[in-house]
C-alpha atoms as a PDB file:
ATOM      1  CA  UNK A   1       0.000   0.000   0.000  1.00  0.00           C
ATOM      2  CA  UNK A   2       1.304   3.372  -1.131  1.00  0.00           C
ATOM      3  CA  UNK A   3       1.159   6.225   1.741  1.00  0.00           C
ATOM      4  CA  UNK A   4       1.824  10.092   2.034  1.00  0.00           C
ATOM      5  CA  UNK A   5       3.563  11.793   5.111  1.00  0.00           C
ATOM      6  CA  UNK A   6       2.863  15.145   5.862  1.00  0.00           C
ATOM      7  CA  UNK A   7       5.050  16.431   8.363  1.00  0.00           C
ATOM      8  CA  UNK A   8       5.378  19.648  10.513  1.00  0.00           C
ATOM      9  CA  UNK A   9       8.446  20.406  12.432  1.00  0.00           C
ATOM     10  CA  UNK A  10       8.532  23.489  14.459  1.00  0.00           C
ATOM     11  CA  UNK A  11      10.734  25.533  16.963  1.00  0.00           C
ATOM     12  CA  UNK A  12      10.225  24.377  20.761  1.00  0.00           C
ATOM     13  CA  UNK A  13       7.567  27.437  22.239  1.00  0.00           C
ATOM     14  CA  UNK A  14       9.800  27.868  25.490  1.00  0.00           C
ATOM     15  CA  UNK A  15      12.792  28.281  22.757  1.00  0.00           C
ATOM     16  CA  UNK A  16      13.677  31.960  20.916  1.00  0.00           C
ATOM     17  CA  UNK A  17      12.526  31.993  17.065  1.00  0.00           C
ATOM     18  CA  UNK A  18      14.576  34.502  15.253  1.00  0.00           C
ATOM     19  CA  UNK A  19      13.286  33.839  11.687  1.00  0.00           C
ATOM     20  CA  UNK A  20       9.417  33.767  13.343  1.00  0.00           C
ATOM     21  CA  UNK A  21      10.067  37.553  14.944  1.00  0.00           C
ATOM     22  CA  UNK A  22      11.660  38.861  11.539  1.00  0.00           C
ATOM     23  CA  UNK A  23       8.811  37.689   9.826  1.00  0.00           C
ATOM     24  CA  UNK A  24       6.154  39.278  12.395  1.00  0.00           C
ATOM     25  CA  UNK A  25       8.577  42.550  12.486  1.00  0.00           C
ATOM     26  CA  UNK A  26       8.266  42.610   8.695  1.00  0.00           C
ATOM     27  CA  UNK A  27       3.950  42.229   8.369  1.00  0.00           C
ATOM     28  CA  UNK A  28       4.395  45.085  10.889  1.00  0.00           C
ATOM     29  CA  UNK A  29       6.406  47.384   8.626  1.00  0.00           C
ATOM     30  CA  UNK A  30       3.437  46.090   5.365  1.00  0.00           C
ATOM     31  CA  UNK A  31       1.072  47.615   8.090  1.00  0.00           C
ATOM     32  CA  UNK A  32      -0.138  43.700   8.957  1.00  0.00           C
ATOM     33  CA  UNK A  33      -0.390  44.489  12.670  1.00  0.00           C
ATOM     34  CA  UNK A  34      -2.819  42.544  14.080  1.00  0.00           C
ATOM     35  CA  UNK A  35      -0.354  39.578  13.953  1.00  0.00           C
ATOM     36  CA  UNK A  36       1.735  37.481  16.625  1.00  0.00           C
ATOM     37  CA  UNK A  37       3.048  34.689  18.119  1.00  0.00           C
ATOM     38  CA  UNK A  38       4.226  33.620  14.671  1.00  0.00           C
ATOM     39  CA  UNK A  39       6.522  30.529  14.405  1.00  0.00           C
ATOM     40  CA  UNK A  40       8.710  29.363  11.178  1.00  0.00           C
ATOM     41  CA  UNK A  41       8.913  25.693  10.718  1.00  0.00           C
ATOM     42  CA  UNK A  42       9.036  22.952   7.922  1.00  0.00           C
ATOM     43  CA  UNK A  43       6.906  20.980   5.981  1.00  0.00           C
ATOM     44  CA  UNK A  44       8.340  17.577   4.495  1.00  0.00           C
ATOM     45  CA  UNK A  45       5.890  15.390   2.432  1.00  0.00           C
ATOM     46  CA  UNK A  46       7.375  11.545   1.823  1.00  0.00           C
ATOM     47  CA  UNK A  47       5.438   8.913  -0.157  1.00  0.00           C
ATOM     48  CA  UNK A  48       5.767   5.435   1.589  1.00  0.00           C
ATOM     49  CA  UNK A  49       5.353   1.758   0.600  1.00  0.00           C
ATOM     50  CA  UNK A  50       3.988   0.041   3.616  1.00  0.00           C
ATOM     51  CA  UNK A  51       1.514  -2.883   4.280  1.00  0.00           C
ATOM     52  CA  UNK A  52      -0.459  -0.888   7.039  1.00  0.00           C
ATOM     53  CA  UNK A  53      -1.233   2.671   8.389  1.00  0.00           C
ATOM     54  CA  UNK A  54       0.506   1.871  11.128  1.00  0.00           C
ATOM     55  CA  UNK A  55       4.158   0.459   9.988  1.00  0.00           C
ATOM     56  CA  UNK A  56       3.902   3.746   7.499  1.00  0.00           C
ATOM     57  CA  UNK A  57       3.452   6.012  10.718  1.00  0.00           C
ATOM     58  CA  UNK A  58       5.878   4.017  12.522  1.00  0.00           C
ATOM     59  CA  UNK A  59       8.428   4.828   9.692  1.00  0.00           C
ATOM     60  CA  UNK A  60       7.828   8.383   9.812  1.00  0.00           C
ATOM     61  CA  UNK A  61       8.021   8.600  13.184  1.00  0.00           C
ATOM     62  CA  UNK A  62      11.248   6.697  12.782  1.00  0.00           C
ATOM     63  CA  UNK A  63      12.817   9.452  10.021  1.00  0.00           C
ATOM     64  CA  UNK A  64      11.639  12.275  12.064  1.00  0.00           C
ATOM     65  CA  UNK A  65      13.480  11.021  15.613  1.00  0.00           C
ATOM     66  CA  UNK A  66      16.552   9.922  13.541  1.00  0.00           C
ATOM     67  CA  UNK A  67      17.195  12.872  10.542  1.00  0.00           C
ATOM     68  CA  UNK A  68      14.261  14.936  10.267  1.00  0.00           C
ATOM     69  CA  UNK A  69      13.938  16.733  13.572  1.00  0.00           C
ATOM     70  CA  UNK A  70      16.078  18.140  16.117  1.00  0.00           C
ATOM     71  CA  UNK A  71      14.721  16.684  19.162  1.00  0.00           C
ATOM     72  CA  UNK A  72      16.668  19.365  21.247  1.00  0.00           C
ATOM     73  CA  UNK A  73      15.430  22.681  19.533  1.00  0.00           C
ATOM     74  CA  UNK A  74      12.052  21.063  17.311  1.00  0.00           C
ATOM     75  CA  UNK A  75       9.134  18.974  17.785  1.00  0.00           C
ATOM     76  CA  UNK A  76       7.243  17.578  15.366  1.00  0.00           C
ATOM     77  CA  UNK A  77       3.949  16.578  14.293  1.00  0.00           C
ATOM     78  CA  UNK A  78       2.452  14.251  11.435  1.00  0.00           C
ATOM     79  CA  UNK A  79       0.139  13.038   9.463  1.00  0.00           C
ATOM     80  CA  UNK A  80      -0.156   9.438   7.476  1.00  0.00           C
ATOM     81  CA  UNK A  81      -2.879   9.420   4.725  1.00  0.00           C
ATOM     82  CA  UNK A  82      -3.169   6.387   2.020  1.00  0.00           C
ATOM     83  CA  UNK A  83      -2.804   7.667  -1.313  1.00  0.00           C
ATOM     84  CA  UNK A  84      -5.751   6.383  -3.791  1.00  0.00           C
ATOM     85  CA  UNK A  85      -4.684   5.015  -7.146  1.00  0.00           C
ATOM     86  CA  UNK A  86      -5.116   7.205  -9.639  1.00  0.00           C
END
């Protein structure tokens, strides 16, 4: 069976995001000023061959804790949908 990952990884809240404040700094200076808070991540898609749901979120899982994230500074979150044959 033929799987899609969609995966967020994101800045720790208790930790300083530099890139999140330049961006809410610069929709201050387009006059966007109702805006805060805002955090810069990633997105990573993967397609994945598995025979269930759960081995495909066990791989992502997997790829996030070993590559994808840094556990120290970045959490993550995810997503396993099964692709439909087209």
């Amino acid at each position: 069976m033929e799987f899609k990952a969609l995966i967020s990884i994101l800045p720790h809240e208790v930790l300083l995001d530099p890139q999140g404040k330049a961006v809410t700094e610069g929709l201050k200076n387009l006059g966007i000023t109702n805006v805060d808070g805002v955090r810069v991540g990633k997105r990573i898609t993967m397609n994945i061959t598995a025979g269930t749901r759960e081995q495909a979120e066990q791989v992502t899982r997997e790829a996030c804790e070993k590559l994808l994230a840094n556990k120290i500074m970045e959490y993550f979150e995810f997503e396993v949908e099964e692709m439909q044959n087209a």
